[in-house]
C-alpha atoms as a PDB file:
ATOM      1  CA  UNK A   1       0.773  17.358   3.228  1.00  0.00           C
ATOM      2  CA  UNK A   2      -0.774  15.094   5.679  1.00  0.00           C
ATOM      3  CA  UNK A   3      -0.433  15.571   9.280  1.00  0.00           C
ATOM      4  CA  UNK A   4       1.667  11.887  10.712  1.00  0.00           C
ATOM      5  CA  UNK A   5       0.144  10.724  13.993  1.00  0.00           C
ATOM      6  CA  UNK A   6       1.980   9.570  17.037  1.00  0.00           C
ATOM      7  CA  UNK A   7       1.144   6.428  17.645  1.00  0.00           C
ATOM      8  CA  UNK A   8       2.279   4.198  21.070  1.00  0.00           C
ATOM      9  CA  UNK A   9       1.845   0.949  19.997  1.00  0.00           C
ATOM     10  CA  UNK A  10       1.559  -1.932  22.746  1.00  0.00           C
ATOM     11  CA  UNK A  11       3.525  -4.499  21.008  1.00  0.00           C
ATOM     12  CA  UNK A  12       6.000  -4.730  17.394  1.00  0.00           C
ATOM     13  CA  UNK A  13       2.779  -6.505  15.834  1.00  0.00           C
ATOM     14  CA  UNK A  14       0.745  -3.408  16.198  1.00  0.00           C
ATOM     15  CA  UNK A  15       3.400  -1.497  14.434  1.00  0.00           C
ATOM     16  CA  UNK A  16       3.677  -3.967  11.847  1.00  0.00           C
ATOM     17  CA  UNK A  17       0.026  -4.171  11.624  1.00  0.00           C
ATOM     18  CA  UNK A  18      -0.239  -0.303  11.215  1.00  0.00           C
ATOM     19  CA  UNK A  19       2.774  -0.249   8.566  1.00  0.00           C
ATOM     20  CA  UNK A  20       1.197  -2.919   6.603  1.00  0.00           C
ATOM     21  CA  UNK A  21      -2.464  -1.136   6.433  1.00  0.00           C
ATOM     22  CA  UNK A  22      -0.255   2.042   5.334  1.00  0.00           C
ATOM     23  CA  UNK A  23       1.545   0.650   2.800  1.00  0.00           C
ATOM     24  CA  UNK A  24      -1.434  -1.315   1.222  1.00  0.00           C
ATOM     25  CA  UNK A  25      -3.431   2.655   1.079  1.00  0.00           C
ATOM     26  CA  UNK A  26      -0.421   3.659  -0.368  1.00  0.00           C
ATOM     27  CA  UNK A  27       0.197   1.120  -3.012  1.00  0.00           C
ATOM     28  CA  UNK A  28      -3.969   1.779  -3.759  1.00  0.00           C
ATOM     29  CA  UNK A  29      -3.066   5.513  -4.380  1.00  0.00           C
ATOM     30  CA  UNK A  30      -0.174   4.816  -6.693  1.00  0.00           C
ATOM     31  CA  UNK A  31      -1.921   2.552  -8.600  1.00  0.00           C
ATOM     32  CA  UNK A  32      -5.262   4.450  -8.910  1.00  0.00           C
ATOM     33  CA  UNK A  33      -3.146   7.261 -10.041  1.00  0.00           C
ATOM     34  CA  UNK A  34      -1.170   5.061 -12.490  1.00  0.00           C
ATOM     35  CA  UNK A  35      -4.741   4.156 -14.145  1.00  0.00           C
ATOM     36  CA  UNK A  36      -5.288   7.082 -14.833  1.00  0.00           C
ATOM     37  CA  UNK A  37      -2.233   8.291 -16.280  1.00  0.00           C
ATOM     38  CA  UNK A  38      -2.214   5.311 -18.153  1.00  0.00           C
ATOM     39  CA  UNK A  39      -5.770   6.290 -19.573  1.00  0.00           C
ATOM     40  CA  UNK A  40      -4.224   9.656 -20.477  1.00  0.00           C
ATOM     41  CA  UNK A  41      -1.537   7.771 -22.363  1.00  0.00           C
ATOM     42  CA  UNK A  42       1.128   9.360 -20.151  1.00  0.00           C
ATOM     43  CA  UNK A  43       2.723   5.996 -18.934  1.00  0.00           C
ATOM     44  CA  UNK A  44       2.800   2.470 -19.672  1.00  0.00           C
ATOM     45  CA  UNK A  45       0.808  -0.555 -19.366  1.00  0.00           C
ATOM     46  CA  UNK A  46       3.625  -2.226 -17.703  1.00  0.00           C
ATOM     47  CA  UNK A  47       3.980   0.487 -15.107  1.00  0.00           C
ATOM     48  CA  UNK A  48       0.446  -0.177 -14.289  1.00  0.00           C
ATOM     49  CA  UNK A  49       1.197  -3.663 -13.969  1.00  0.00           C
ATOM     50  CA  UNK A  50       3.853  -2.992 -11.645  1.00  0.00           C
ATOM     51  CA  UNK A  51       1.957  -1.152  -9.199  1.00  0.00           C
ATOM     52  CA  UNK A  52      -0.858  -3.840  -9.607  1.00  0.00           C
ATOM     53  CA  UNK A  53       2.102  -6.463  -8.039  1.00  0.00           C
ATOM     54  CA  UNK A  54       3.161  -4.132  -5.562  1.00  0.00           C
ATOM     55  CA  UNK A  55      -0.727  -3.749  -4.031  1.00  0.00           C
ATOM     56  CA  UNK A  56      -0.699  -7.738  -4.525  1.00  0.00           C
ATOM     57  CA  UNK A  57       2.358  -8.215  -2.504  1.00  0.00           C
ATOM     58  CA  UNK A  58       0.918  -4.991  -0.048  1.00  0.00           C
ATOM     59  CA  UNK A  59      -2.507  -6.794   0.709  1.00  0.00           C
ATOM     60  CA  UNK A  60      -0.489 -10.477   1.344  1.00  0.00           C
ATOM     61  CA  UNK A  61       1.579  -8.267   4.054  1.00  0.00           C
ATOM     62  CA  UNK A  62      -1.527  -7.212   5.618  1.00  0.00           C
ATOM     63  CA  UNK A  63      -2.918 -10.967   5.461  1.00  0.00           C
ATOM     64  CA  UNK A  64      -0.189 -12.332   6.990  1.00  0.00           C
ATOM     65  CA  UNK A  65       0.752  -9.721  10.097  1.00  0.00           C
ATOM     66  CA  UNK A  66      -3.095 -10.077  11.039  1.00  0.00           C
ATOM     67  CA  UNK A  67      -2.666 -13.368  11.280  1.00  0.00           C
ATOM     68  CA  UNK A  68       0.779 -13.368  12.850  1.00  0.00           C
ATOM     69  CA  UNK A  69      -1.584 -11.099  16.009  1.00  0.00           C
END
């Protein structure tokens, strides 16, 4: 398991920032995990779909807090 950091973050749009960047690597994993199971035949096309939304919505978050700094 991955060691968390400790970060001190000047202000709440740092955090945000760094939660948003984290969650978009996440939603990346999940989905290039889901591609392959899906090319394995061990879940669904709609599944993969999903997670293709979910990095979609991930990547606006990160759009938008950069551009809230």
């Amino acid at each position: 398991m991955e060691h968390e950091k400790i970060l001190v973050h000047e202000t709440t749009l740092e955090h945000a920032l760094d939660v948003a960047i984290a969650n978009q690597k996440e939603a990346q994993r999940l989905l290039d995990g889901a591609k392959a199971a899906f090319a394995a035949g061990d879940i669904s096309e709609e599944r993969v779909l999903q997670l293709e939304s979910l990095l979609a919505v991930a990547a606006e978050d990160v759009k938008r807090v950069t551009k809230e700094q």
